[in-house]
N, C-alpha and C. Protein backbone atom coordinates (compact mmCIF):
# COMPACT_ATOMS: atom_id res chain seq x y z
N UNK A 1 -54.77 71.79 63.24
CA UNK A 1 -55.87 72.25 62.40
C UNK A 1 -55.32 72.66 61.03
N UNK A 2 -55.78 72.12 59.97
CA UNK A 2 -54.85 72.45 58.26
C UNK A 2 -55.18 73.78 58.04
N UNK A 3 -56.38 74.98 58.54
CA UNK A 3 -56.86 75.88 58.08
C UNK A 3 -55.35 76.94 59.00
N UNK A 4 -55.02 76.57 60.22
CA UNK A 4 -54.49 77.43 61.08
C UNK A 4 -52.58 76.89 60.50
N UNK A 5 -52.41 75.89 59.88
CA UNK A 5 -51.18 75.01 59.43
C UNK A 5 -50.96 76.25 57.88
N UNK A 6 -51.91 76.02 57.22
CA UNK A 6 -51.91 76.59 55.92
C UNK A 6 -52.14 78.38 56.16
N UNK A 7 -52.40 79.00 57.20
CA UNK A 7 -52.24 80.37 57.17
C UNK A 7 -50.84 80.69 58.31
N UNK A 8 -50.25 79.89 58.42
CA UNK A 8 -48.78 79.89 59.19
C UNK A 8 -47.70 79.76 58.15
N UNK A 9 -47.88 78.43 56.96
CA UNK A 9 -47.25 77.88 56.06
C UNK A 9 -47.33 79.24 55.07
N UNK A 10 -48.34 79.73 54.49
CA UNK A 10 -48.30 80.68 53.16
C UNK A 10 -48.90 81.98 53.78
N UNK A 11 -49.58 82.03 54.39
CA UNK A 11 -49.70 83.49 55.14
C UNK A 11 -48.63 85.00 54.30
N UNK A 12 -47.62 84.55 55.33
CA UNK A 12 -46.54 85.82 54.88
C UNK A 12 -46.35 85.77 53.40
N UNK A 13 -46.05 84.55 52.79
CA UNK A 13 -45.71 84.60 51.17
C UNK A 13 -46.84 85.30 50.64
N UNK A 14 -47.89 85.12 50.71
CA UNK A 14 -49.00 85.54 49.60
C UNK A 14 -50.02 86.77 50.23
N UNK A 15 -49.30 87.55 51.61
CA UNK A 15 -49.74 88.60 51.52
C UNK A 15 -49.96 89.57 50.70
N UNK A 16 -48.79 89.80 50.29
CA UNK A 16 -48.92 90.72 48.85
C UNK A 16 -49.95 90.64 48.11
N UNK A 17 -49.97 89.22 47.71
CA UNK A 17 -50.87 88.69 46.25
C UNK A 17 -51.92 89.15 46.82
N UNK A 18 -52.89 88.69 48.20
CA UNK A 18 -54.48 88.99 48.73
C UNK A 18 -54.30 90.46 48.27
N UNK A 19 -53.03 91.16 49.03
CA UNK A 19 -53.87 92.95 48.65
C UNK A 19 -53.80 93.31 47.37
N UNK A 20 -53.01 92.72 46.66
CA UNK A 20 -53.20 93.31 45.39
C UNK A 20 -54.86 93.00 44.80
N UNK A 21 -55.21 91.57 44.91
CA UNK A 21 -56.42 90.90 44.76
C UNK A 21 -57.47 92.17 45.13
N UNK A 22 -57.46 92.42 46.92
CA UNK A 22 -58.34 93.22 47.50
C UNK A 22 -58.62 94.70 46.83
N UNK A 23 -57.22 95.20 46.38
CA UNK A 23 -56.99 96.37 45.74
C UNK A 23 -58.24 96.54 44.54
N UNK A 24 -57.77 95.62 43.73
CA UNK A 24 -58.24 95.57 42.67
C UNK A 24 -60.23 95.53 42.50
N UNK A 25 -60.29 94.87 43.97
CA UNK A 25 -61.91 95.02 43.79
C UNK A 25 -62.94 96.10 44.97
N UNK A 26 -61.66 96.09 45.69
CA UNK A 26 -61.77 97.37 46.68
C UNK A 26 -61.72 99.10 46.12
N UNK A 27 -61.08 98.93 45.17
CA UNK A 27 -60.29 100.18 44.66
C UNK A 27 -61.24 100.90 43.75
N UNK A 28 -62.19 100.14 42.93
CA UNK A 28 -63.29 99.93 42.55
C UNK A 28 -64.94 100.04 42.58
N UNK A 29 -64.40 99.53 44.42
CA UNK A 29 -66.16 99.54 45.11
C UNK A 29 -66.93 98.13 43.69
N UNK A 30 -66.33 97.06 43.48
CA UNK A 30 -67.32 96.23 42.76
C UNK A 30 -68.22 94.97 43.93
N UNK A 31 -68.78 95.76 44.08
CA UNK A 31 -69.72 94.58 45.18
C UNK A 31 -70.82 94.09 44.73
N UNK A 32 -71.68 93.06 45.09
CA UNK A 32 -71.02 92.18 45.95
C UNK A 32 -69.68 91.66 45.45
N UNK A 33 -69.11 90.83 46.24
CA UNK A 33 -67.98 90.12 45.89
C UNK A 33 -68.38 89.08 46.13
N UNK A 34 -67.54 87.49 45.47
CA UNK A 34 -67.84 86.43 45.79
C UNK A 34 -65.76 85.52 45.75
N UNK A 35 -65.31 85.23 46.72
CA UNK A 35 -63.96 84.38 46.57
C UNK A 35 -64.12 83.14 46.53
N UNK A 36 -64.09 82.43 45.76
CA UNK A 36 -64.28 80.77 45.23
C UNK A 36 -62.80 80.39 45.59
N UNK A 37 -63.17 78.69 46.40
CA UNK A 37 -61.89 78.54 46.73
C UNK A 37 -61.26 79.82 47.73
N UNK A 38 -62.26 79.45 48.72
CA UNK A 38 -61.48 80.56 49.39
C UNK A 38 -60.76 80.24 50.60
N UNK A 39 -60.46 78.79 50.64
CA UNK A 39 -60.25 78.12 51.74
C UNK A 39 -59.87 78.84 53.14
N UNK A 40 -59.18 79.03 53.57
CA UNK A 40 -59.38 79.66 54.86
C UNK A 40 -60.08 81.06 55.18
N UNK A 41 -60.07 81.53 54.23
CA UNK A 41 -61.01 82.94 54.32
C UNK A 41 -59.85 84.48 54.03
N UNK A 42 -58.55 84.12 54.23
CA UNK A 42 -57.82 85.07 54.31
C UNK A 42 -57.94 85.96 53.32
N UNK A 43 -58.54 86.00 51.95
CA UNK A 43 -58.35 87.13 50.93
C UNK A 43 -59.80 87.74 51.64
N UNK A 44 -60.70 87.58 52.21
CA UNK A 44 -61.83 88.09 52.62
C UNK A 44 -61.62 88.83 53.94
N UNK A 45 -60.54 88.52 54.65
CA UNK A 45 -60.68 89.11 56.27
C UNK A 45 -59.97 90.51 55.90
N UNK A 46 -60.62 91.59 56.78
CA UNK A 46 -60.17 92.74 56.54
C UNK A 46 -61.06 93.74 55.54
N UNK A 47 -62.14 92.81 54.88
CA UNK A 47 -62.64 93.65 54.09
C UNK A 47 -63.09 94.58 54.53
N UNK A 48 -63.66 96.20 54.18
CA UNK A 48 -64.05 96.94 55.02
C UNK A 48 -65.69 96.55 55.19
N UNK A 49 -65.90 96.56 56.56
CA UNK A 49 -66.84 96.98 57.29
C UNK A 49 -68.86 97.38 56.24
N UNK A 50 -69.71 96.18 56.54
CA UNK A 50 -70.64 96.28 56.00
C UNK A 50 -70.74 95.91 54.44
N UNK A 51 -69.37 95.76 53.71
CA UNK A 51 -68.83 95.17 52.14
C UNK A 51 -70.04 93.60 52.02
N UNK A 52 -70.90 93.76 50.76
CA UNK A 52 -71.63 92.62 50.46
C UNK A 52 -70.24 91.38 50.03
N UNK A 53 -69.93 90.94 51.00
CA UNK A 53 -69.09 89.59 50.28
C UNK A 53 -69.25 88.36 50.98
N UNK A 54 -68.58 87.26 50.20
CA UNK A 54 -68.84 86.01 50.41
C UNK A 54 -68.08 84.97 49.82
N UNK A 55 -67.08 84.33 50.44
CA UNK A 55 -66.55 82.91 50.46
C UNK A 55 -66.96 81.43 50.22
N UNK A 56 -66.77 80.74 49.37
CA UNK A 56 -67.48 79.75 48.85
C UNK A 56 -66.23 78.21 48.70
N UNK A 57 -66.29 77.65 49.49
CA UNK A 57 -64.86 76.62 49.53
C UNK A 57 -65.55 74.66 49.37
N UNK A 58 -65.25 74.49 48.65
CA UNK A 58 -65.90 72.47 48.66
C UNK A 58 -65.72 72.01 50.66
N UNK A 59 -64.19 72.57 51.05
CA UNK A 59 -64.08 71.84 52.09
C UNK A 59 -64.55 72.65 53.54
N UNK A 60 -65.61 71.49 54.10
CA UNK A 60 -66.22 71.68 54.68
C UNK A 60 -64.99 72.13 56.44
N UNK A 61 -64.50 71.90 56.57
CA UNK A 61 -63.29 71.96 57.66
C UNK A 61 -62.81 73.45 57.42
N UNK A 62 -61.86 73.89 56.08
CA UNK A 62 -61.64 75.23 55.92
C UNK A 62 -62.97 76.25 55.91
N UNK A 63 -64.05 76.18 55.43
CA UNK A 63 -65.20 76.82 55.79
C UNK A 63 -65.51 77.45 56.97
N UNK A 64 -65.59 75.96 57.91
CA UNK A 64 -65.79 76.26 59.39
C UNK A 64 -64.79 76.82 60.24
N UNK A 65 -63.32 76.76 59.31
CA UNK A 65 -61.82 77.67 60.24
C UNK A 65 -62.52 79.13 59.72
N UNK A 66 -62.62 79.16 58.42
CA UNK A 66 -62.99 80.65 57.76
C UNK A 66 -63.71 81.35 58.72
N UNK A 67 -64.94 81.09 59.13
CA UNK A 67 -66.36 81.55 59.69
C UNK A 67 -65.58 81.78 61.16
N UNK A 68 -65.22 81.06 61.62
CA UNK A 68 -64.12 81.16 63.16
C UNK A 68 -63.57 82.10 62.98
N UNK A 69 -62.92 82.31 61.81
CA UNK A 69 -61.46 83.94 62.13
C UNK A 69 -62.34 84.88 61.80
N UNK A 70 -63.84 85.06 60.78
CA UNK A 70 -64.23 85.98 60.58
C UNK A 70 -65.79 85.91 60.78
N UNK A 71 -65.87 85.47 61.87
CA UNK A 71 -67.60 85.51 62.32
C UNK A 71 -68.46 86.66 61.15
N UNK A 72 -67.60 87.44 61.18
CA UNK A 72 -68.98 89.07 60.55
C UNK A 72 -68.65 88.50 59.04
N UNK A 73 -68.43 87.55 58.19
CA UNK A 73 -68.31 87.60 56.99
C UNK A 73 -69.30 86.39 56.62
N UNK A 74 -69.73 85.90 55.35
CA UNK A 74 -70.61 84.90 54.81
C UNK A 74 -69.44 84.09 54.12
N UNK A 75 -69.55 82.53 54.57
CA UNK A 75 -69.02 81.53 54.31
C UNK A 75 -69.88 80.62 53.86
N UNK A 76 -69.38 79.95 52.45
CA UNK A 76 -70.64 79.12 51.91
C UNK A 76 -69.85 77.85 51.61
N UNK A 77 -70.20 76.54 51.99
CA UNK A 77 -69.28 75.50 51.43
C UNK A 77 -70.52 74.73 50.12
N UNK A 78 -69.09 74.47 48.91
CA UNK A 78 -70.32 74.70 48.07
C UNK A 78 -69.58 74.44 47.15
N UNK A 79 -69.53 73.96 45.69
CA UNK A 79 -69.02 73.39 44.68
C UNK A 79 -68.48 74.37 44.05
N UNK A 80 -67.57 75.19 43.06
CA UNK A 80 -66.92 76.28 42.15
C UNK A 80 -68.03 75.62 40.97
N UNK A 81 -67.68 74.62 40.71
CA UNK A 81 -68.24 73.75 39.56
C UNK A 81 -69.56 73.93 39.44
N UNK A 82 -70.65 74.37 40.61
CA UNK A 82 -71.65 74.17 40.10
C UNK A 82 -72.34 75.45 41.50
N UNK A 83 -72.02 76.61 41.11
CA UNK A 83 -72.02 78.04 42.52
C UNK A 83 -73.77 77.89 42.82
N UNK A 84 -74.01 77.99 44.14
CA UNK A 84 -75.21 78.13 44.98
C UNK A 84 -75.97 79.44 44.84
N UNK A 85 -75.69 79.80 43.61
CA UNK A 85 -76.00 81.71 43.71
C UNK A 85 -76.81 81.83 42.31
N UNK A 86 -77.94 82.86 42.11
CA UNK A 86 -78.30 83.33 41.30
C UNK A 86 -77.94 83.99 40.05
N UNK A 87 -78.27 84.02 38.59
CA UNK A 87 -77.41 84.84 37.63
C UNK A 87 -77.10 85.82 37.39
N UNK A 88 -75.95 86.57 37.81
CA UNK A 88 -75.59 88.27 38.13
C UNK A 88 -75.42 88.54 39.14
N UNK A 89 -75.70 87.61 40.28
CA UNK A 89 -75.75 87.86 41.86
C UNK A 89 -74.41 88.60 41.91
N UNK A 90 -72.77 88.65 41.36
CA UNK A 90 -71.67 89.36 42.13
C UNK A 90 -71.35 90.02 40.53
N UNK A 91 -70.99 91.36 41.20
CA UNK A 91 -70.02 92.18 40.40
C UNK A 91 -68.70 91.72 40.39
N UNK A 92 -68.16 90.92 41.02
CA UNK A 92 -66.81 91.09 41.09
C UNK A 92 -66.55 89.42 42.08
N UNK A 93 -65.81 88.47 41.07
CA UNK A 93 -65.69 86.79 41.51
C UNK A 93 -64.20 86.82 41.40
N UNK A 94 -63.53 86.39 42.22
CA UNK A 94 -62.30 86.28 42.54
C UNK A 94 -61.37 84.71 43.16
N UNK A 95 -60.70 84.02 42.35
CA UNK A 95 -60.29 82.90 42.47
C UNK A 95 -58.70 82.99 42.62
N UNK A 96 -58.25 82.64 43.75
CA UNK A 96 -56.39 82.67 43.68
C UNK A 96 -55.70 81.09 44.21
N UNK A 97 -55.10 80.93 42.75
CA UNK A 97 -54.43 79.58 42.99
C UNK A 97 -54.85 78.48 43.12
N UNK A 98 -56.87 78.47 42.21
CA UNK A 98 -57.76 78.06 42.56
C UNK A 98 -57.91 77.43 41.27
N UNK A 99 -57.57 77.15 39.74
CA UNK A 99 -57.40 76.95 38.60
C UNK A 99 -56.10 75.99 37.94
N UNK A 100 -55.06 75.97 38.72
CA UNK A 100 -53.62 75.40 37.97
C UNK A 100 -53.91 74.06 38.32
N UNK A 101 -54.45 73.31 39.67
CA UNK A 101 -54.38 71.87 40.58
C UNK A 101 -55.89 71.28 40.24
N UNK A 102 -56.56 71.86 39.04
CA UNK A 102 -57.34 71.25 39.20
C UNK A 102 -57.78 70.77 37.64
N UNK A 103 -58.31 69.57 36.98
CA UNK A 103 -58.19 69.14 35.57
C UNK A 103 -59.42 69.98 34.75
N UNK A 104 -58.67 69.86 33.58
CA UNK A 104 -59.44 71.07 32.36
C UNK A 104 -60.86 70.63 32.24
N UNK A 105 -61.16 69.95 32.72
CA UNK A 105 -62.80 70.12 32.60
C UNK A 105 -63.19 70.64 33.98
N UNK A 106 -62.70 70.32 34.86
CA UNK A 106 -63.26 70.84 36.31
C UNK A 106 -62.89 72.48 36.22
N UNK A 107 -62.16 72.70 35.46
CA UNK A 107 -61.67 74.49 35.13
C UNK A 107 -62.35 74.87 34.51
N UNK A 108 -62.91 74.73 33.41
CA UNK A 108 -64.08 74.96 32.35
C UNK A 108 -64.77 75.13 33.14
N UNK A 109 -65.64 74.01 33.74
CA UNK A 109 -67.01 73.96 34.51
C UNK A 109 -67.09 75.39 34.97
N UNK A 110 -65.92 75.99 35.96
CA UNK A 110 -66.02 76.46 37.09
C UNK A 110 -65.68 78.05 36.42
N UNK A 111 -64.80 78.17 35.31
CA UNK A 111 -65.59 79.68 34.31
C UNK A 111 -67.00 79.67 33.68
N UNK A 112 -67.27 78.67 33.15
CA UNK A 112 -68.99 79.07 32.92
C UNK A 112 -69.95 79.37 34.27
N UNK A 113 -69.17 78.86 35.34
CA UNK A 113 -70.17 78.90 36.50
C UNK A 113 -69.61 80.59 37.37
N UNK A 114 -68.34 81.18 36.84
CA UNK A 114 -68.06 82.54 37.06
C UNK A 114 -69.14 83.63 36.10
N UNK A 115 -68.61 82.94 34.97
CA UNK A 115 -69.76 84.05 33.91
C UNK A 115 -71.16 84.20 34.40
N UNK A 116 -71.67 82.75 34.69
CA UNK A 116 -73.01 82.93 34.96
C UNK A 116 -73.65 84.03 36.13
N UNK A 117 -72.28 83.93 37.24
CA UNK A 117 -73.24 84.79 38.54
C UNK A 117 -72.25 86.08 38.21
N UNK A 118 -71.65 86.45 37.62
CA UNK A 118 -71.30 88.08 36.96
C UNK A 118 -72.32 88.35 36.42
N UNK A 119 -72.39 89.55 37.06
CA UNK A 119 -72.99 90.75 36.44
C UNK A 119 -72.67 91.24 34.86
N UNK A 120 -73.77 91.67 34.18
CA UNK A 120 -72.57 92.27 32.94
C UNK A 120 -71.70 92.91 32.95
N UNK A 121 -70.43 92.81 32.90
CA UNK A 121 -69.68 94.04 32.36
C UNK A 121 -68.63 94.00 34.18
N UNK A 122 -68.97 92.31 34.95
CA UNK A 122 -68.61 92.21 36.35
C UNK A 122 -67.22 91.47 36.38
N UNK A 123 -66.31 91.79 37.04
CA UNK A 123 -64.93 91.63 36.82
C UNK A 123 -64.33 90.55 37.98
N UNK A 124 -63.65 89.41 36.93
CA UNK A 124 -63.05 88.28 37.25
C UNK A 124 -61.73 88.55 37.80
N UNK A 125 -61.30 88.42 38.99
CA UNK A 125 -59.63 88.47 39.14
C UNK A 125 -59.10 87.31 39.93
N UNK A 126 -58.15 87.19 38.80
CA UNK A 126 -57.50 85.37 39.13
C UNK A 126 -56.45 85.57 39.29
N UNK A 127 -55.44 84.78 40.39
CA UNK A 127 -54.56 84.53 40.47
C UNK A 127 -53.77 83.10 40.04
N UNK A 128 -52.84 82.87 39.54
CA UNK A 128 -52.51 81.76 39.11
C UNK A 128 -51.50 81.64 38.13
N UNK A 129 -50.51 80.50 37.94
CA UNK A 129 -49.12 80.38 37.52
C UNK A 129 -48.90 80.91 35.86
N UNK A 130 -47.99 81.37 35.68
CA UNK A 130 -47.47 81.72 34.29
C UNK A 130 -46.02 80.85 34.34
N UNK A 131 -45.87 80.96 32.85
CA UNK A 131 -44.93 80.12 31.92
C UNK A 131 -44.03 81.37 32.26
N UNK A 132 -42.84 80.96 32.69
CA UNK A 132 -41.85 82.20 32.89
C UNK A 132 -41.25 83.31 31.41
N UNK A 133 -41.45 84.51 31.97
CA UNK A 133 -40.94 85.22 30.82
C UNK A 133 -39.87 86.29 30.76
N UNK A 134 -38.99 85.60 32.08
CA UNK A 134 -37.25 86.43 32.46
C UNK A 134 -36.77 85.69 33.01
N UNK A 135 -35.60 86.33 33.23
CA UNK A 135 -34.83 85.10 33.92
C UNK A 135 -35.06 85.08 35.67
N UNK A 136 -36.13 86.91 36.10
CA UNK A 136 -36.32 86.67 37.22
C UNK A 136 -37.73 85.20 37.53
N UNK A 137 -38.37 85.33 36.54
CA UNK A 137 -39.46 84.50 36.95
C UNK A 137 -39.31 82.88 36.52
N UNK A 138 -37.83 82.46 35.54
CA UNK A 138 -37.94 81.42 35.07
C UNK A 138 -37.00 80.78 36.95
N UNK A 139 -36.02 81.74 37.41
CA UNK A 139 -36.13 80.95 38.58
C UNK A 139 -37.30 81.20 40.27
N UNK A 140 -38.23 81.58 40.18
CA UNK A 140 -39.47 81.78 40.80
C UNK A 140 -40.24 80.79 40.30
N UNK A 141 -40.13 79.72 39.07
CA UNK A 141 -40.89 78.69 38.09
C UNK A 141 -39.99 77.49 38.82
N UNK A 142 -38.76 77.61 39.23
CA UNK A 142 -37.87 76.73 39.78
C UNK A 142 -38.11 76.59 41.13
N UNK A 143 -38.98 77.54 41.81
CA UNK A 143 -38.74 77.16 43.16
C UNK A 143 -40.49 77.04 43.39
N UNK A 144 -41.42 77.53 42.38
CA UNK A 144 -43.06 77.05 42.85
C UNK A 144 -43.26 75.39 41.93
N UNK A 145 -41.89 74.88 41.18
CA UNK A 145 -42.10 73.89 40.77
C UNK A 145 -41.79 72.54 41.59
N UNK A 146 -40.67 72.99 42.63
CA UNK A 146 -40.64 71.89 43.97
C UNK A 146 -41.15 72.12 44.83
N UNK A 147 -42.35 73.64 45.02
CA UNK A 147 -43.29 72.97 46.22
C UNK A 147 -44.22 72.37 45.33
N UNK A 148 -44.43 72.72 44.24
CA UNK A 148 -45.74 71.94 43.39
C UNK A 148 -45.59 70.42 43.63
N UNK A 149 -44.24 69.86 43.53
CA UNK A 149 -43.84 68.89 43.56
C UNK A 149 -43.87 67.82 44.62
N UNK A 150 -44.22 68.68 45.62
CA UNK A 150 -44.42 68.41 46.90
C UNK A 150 -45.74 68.34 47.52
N UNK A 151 -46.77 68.30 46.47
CA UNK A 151 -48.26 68.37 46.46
C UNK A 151 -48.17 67.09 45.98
N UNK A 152 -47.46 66.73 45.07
CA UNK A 152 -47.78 65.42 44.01
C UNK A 152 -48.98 65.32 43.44
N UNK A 153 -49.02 63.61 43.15
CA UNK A 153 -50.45 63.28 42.44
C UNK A 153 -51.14 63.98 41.36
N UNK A 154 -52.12 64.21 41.67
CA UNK A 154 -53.28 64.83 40.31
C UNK A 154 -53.00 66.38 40.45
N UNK A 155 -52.79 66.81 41.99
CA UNK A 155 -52.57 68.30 42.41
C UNK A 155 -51.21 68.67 41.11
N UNK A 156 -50.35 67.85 41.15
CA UNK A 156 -48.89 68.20 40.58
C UNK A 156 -48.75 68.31 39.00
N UNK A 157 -49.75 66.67 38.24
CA UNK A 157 -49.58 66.39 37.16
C UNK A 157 -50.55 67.50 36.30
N UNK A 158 -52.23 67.76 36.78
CA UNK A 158 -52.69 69.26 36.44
C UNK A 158 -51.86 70.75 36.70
N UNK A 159 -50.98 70.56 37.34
CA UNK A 159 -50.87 71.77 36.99
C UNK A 159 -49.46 71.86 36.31
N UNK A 160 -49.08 70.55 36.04
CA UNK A 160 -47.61 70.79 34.44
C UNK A 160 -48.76 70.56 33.05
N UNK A 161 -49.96 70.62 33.26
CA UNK A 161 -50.87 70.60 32.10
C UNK A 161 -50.97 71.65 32.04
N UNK A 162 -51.52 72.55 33.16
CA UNK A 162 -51.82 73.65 33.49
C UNK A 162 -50.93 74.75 32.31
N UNK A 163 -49.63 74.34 32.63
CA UNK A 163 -48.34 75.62 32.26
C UNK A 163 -48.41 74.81 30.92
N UNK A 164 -48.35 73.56 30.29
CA UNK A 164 -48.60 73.36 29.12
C UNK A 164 -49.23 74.33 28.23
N UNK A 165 -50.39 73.85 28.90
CA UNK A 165 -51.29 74.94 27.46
C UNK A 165 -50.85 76.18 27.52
N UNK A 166 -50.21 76.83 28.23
CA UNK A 166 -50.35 78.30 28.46
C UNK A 166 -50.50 78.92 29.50
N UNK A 167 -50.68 78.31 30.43
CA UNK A 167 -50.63 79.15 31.42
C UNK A 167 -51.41 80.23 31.62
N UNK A 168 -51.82 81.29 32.69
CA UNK A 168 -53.43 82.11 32.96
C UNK A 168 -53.55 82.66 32.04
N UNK A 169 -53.02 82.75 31.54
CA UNK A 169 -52.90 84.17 30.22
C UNK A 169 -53.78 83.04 29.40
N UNK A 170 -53.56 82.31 28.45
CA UNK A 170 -53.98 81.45 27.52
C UNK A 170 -55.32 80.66 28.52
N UNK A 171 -55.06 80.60 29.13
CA UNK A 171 -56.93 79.58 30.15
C UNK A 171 -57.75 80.98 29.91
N UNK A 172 -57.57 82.27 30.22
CA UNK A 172 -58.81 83.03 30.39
C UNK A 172 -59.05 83.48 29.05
N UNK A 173 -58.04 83.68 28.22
CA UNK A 173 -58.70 83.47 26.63
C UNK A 173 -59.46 82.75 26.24
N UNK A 174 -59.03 81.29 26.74
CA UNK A 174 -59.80 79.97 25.92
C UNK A 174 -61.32 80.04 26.62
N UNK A 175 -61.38 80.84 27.62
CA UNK A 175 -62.55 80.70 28.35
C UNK A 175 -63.18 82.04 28.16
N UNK A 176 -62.79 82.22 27.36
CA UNK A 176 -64.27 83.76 27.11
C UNK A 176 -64.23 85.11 27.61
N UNK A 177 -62.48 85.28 28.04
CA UNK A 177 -62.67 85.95 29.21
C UNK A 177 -61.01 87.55 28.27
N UNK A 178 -61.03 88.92 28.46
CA UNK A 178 -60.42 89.69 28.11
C UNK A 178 -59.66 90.69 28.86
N UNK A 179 -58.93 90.11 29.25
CA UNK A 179 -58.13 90.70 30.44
C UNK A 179 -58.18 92.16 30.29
N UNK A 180 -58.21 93.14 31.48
CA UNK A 180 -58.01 94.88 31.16
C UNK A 180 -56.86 94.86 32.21
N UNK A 181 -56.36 94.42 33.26
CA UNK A 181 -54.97 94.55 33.98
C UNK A 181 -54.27 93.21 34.16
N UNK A 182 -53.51 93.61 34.52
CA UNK A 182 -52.54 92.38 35.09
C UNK A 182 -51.26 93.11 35.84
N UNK A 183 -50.92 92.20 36.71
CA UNK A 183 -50.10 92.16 37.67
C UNK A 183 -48.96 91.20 37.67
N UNK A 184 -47.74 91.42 37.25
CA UNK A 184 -46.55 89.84 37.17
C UNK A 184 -46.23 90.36 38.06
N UNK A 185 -45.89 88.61 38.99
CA UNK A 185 -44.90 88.71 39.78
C UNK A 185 -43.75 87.64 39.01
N UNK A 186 -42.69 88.01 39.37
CA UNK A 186 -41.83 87.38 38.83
C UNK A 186 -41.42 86.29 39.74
N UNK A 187 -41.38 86.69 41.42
CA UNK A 187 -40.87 86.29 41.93
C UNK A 187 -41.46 84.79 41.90
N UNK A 188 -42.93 84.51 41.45
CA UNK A 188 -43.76 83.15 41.70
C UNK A 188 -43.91 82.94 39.99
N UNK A 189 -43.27 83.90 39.86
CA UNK A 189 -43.85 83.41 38.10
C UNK A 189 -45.29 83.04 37.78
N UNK A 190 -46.03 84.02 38.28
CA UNK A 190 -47.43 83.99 38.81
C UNK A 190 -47.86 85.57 38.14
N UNK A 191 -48.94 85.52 37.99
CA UNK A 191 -49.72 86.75 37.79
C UNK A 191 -51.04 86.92 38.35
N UNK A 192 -51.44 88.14 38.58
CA UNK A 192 -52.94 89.13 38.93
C UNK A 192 -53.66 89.37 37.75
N UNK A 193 -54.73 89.00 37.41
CA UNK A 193 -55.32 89.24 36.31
C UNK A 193 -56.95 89.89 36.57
N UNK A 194 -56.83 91.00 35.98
CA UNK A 194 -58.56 91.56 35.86
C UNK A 194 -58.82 91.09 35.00
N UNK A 195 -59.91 90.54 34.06
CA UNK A 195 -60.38 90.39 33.34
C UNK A 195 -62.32 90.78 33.04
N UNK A 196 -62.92 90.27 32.08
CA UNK A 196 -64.00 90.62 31.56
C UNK A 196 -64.27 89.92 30.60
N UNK A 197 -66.18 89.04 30.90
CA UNK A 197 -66.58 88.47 29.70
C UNK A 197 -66.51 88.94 28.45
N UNK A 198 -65.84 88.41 27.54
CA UNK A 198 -66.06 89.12 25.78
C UNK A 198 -66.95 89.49 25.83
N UNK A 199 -67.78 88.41 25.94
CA UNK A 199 -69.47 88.96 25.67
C UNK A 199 -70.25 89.52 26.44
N UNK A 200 -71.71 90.29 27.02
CA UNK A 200 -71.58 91.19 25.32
C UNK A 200 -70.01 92.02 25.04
N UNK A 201 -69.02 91.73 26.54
CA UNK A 201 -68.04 93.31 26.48
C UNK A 201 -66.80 93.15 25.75
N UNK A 202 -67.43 93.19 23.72
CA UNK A 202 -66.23 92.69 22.91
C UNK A 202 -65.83 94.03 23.02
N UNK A 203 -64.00 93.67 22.82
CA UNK A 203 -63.20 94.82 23.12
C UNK A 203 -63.09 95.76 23.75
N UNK A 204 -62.55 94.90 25.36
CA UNK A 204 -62.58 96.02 26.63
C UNK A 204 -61.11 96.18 26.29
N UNK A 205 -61.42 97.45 26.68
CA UNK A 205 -59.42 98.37 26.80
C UNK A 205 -59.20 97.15 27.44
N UNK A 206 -57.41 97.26 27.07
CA UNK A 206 -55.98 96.82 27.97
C UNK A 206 -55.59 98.24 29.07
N UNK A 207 -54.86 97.76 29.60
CA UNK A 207 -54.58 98.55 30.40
C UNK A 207 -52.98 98.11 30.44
N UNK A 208 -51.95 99.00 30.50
CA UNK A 208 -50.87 98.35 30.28
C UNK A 208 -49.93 97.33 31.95
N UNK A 209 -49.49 96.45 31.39
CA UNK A 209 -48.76 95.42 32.43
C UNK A 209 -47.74 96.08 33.56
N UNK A 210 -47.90 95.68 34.93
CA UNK A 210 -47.27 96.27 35.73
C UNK A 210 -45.66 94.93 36.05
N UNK A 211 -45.31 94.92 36.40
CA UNK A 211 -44.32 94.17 36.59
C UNK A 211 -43.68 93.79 38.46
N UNK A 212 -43.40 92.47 38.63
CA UNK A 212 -42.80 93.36 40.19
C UNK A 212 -41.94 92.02 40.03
């Protein structure tokens, strides 16, 4: 089963990353929640008890593993590109590793289709690759660049476009979007990003960078 393959395969690695993710919208109370690309369901399991949230994945197979490990949660299979939800429906939309493998218009699409079901003033947190900026993360860039490599195809060649332009930092600018935290890991040469529509919310505080 790829849903039970892929939480054996990355499970332990990207524990961290889910709680920091969870932290960030847990820590908060921003509900509802909505995880796009949420393929197996794992940043959603564990949420506490009665939490308005909801999982939204294209593939119809990880959906139905999702709904299996977490019967009490809402699983929606359903386009990023074009969300099944009303305008403002979630405080708080959350995408990890869900932006680098996929081409700049299908990334576009799928931030105007974040802005739209935020709430005003409702907070985006993305996970996804950075352009290394030490020497701990330029080799963490060396070792997520041969499993990338190991995806091949369109998965591989979007996301050396991906780190082209800039990497998360530079995509959620170009897309309307004003980060207030962030989270580096060095070790993936990857970052946690809160962010917030500019608009109307021009000039939300920074909050200063944590490092790990």
């Amino acid at each position: 089963m790829p849903g039970r393959l892929y939480d054996l395969a990355l499970g332990g690695m990207l524990w961290g990353v889910w709680r920091r993710v969870a932290k960030a919208v847990e820590g908060e109370r921003i509900y509802p929640w909505l995880d796009i690309c949420c393929g197996t369901g794992s940043q959603l399991r564990g949420v506490e008890p009665g939490r308005a949230v909801c999982g939204l994945d294209k593939s119809f197979g990880m959906v139905r593993y999702a709904t299996a490990r977490a019967p009490e949660l809402s699983f929606v299979c359903g386009d990023a590109a074009s969300l099944p939800f009303r305008r403002g429906a979630f405080r708080a939309v959350t995408v990890s590793f869900g932006l680098h493998d996929k081409s700049a218009e299908l990334r576009r699409a799928m931030m105007i289709e974040a802005r739209r079901v935020l709430t005003p003033g409702g907070r985006l947190v993305t996970v996804d690759f950075e352009n290394p900026w030490s020497a701990e993360s330029r080799v963490g860039a060396l070792f997520v660049r041969a499993i990338e490599r190991l995806a091949g195809g369109e998965h591989y060649r979007n996301g050396r476009e991906f780190l082209r332009r800039g990497g998360l930092r530079v995509f959620l600018r170009e897309s309307g979007f004003a980060e207030v935290s962030r989270y580096d890991v060095a070790a993936g040469s990857l970052s946690v990003v809160v962010s917030v529509a500019e608009v109307p919310l021009v000039g939300a505080p920074g909050v200063p960078a944590h490092k790990a």
